[in-house]
PDB file of N, CA and C in Angstrom:
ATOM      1  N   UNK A   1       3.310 -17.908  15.117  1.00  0.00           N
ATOM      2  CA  UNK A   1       2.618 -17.137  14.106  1.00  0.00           C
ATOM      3  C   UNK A   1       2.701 -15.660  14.469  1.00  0.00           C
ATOM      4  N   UNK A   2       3.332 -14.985  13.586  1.00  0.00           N
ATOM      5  CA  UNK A   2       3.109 -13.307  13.699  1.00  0.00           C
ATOM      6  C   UNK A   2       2.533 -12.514  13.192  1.00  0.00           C
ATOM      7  N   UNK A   3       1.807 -11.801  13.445  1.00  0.00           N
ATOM      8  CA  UNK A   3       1.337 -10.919  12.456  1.00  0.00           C
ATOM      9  C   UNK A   3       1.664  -9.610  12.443  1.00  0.00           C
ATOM     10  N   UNK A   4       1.658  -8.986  11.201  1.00  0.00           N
ATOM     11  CA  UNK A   4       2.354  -7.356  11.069  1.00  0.00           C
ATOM     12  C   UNK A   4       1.024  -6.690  10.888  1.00  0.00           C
ATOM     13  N   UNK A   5       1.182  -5.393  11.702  1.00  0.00           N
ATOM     14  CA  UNK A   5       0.069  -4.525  11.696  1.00  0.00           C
ATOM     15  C   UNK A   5      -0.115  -3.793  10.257  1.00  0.00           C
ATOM     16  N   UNK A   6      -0.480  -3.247   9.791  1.00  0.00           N
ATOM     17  CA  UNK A   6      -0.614  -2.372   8.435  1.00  0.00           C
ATOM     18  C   UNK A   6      -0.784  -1.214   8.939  1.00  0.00           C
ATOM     19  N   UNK A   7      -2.137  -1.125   8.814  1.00  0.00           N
ATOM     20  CA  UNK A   7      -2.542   0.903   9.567  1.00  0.00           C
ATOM     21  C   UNK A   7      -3.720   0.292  10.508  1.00  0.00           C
ATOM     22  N   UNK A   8      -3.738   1.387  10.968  1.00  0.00           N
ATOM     23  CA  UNK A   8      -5.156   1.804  12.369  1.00  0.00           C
ATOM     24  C   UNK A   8      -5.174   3.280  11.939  1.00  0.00           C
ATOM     25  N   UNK A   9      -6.532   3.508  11.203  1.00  0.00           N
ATOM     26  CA  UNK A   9      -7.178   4.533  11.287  1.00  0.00           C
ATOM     27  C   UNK A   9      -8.670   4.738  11.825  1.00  0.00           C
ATOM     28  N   UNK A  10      -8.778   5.818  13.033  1.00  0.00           N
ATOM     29  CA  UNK A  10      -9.429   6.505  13.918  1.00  0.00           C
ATOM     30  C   UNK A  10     -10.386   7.214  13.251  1.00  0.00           C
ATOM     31  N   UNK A  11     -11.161   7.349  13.314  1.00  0.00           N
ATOM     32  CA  UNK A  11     -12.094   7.968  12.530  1.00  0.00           C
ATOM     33  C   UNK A  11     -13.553   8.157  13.679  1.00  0.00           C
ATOM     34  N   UNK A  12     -13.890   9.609  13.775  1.00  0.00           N
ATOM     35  CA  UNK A  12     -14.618  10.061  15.065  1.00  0.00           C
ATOM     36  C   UNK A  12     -14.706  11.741  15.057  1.00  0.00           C
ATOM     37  N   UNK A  13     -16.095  11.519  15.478  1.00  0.00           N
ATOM     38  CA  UNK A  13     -16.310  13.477  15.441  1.00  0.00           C
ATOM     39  C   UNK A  13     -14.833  14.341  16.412  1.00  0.00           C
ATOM     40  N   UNK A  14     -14.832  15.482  16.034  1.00  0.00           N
ATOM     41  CA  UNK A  14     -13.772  16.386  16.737  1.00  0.00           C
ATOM     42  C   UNK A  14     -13.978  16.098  18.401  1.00  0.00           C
ATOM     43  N   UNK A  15     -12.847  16.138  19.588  1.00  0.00           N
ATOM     44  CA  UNK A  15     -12.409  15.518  20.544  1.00  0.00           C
ATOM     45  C   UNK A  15     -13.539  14.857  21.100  1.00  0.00           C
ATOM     46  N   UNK A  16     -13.630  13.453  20.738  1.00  0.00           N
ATOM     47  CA  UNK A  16     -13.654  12.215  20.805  1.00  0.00           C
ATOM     48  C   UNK A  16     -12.441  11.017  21.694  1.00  0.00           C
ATOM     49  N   UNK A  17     -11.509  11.757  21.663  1.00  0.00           N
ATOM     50  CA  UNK A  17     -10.324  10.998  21.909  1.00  0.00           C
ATOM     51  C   UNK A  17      -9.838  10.162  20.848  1.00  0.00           C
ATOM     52  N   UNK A  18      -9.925  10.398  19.824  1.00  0.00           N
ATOM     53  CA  UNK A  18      -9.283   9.402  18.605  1.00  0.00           C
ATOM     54  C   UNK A  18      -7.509   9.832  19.072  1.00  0.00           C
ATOM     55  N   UNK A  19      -7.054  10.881  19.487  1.00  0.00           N
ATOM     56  CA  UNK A  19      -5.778  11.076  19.126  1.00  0.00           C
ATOM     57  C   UNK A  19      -4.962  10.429  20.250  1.00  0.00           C
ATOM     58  N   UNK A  20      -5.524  10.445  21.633  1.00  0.00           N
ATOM     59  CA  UNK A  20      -5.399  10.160  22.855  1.00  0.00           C
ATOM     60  C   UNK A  20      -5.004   8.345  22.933  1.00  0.00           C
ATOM     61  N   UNK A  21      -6.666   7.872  22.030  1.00  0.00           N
ATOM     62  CA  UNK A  21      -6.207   6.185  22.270  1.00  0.00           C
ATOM     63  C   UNK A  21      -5.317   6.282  20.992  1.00  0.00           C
ATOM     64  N   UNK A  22      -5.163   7.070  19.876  1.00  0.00           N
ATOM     65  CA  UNK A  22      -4.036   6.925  18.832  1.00  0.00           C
ATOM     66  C   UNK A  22      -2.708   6.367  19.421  1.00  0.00           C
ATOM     67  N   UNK A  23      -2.741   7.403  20.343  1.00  0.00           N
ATOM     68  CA  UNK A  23      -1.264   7.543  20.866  1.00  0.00           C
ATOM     69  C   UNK A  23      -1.031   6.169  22.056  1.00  0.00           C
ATOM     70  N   UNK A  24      -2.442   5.603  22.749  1.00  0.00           N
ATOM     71  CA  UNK A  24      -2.016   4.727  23.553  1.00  0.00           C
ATOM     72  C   UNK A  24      -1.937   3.437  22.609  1.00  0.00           C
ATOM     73  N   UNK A  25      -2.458   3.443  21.606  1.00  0.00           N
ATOM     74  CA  UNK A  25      -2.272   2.284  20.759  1.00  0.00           C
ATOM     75  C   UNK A  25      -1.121   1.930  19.969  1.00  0.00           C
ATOM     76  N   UNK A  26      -0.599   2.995  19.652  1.00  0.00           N
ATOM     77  CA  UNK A  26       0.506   2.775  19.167  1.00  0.00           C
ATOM     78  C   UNK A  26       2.062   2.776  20.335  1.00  0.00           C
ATOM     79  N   UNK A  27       1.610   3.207  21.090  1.00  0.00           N
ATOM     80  CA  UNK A  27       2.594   2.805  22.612  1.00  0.00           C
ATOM     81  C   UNK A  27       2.558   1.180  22.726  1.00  0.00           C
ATOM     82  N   UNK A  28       1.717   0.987  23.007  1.00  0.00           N
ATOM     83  CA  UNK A  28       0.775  -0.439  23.258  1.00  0.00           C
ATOM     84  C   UNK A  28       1.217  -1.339  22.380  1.00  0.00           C
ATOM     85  N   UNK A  29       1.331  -1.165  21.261  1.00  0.00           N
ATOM     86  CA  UNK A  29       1.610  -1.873  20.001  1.00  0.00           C
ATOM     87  C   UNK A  29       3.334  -1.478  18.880  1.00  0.00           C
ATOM     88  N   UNK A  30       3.745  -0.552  19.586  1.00  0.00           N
ATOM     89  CA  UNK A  30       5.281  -0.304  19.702  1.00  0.00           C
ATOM     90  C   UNK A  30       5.296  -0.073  17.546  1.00  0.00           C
ATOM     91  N   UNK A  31       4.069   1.201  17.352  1.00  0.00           N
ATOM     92  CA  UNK A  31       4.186   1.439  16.150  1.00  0.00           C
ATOM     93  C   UNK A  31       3.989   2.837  15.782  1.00  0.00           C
ATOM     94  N   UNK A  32       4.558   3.055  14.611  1.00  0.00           N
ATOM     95  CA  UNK A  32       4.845   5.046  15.045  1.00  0.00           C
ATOM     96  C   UNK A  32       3.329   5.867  14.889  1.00  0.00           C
ATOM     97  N   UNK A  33       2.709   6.895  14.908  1.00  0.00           N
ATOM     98  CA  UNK A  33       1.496   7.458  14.937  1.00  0.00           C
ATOM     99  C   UNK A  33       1.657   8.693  14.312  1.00  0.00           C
ATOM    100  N   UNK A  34       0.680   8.844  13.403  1.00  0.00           N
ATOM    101  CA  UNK A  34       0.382  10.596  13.091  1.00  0.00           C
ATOM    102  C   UNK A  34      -0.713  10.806  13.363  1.00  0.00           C
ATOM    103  N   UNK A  35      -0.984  12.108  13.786  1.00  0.00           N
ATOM    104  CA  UNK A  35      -2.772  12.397  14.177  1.00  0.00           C
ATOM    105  C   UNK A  35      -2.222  13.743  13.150  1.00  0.00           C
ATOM    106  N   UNK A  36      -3.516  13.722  12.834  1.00  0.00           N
ATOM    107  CA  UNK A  36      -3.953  14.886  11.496  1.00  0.00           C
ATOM    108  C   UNK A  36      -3.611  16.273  12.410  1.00  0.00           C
ATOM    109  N   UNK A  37      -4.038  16.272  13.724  1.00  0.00           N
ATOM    110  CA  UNK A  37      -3.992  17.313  14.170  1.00  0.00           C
ATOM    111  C   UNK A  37      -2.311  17.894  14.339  1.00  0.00           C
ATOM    112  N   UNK A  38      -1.623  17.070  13.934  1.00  0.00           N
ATOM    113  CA  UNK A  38       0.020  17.280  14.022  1.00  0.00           C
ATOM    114  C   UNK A  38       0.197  17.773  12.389  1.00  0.00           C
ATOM    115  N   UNK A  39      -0.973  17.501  11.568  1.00  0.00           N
ATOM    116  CA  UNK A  39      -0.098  17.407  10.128  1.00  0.00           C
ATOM    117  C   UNK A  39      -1.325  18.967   9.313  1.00  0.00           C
ATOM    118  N   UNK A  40      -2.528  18.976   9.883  1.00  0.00           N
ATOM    119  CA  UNK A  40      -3.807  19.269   9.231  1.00  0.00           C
ATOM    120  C   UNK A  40      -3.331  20.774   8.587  1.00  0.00           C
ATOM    121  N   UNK A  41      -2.985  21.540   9.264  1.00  0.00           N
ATOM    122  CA  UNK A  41      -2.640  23.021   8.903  1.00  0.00           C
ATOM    123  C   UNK A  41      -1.961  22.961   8.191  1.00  0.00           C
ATOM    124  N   UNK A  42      -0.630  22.355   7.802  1.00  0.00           N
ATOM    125  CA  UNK A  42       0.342  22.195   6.139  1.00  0.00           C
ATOM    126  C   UNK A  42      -0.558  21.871   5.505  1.00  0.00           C
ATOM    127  N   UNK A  43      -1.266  20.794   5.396  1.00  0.00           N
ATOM    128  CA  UNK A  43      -2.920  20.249   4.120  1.00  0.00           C
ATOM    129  C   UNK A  43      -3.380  21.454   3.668  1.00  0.00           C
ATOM    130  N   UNK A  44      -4.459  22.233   5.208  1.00  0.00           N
ATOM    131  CA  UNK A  44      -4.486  22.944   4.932  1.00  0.00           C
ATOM    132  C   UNK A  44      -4.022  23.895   3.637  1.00  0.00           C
ATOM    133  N   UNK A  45      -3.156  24.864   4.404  1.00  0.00           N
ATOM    134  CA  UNK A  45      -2.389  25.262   3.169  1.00  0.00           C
ATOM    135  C   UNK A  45      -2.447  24.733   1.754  1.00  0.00           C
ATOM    136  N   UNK A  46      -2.171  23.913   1.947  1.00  0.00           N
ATOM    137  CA  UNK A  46      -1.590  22.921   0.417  1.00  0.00           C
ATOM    138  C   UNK A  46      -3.115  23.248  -0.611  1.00  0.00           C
ATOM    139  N   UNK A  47      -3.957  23.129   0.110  1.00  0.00           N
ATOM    140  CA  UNK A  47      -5.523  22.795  -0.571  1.00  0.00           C
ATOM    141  C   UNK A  47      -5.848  24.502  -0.519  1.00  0.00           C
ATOM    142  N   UNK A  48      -4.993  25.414   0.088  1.00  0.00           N
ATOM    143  CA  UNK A  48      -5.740  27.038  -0.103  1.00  0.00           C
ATOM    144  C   UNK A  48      -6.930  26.897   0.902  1.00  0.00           C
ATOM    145  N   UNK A  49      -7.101  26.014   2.172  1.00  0.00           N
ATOM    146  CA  UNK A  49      -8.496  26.241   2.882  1.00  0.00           C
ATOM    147  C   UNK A  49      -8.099  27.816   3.440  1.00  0.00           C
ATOM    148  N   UNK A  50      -9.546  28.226   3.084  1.00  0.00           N
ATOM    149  CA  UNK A  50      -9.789  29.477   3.676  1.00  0.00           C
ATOM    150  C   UNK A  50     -11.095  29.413   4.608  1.00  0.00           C
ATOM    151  N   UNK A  51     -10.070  29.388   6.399  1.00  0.00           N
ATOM    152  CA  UNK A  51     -11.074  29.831   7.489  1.00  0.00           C
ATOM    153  C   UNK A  51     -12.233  30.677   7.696  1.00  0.00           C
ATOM    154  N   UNK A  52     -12.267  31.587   7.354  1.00  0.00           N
ATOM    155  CA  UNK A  52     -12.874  33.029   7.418  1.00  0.00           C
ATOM    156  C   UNK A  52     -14.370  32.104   6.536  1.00  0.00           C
ATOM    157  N   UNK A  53     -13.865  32.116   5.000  1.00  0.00           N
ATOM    158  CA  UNK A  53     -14.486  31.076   4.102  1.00  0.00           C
ATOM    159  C   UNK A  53     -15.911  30.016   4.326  1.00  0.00           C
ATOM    160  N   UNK A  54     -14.925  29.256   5.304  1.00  0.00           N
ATOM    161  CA  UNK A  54     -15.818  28.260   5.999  1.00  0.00           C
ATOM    162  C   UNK A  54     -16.072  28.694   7.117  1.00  0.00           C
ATOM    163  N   UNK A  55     -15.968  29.765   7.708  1.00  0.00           N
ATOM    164  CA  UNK A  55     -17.011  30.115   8.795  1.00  0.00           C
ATOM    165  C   UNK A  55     -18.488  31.120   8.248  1.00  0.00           C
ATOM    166  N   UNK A  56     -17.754  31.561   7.064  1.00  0.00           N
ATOM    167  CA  UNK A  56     -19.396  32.025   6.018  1.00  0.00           C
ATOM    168  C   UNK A  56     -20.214  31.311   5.364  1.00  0.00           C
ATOM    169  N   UNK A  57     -19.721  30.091   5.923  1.00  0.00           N
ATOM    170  CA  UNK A  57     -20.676  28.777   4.685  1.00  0.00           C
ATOM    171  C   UNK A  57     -21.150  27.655   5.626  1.00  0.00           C
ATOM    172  N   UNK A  58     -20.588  28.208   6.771  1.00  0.00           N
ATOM    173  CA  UNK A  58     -21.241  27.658   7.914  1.00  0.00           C
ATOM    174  C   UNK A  58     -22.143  28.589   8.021  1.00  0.00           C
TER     175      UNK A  58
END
């Protein structure tokens, strides 16, 4: 009997280690990984976040 993985999503306040066991899990389990923190700043962009922005609304 085999089974195929689908996704593993991490979900956890900022460094937590979500990206850390990301990466050992998908070693572990011989399946490819993205962490947001590789992808977040193009989003960024894409959505117009403005830093400055959200540090005044903080």
């Amino acid at each position: 009997m085999s089974r195929k993985i689908s996704d593993i999503i991490l979900i956890g306040p900022i460094s937590t280690g979500k990206s850390t066991i990301g990466r050992l899990l998908a070693q572990k389990l011989g399946i490819p990984q993205c962490s947001m923190d590789d992808v977040r700043l193009d989003y960024y962009k894409e959505i117009n976040y403005d830093e400055e922005l959200a540090k005044e609304i903080r």
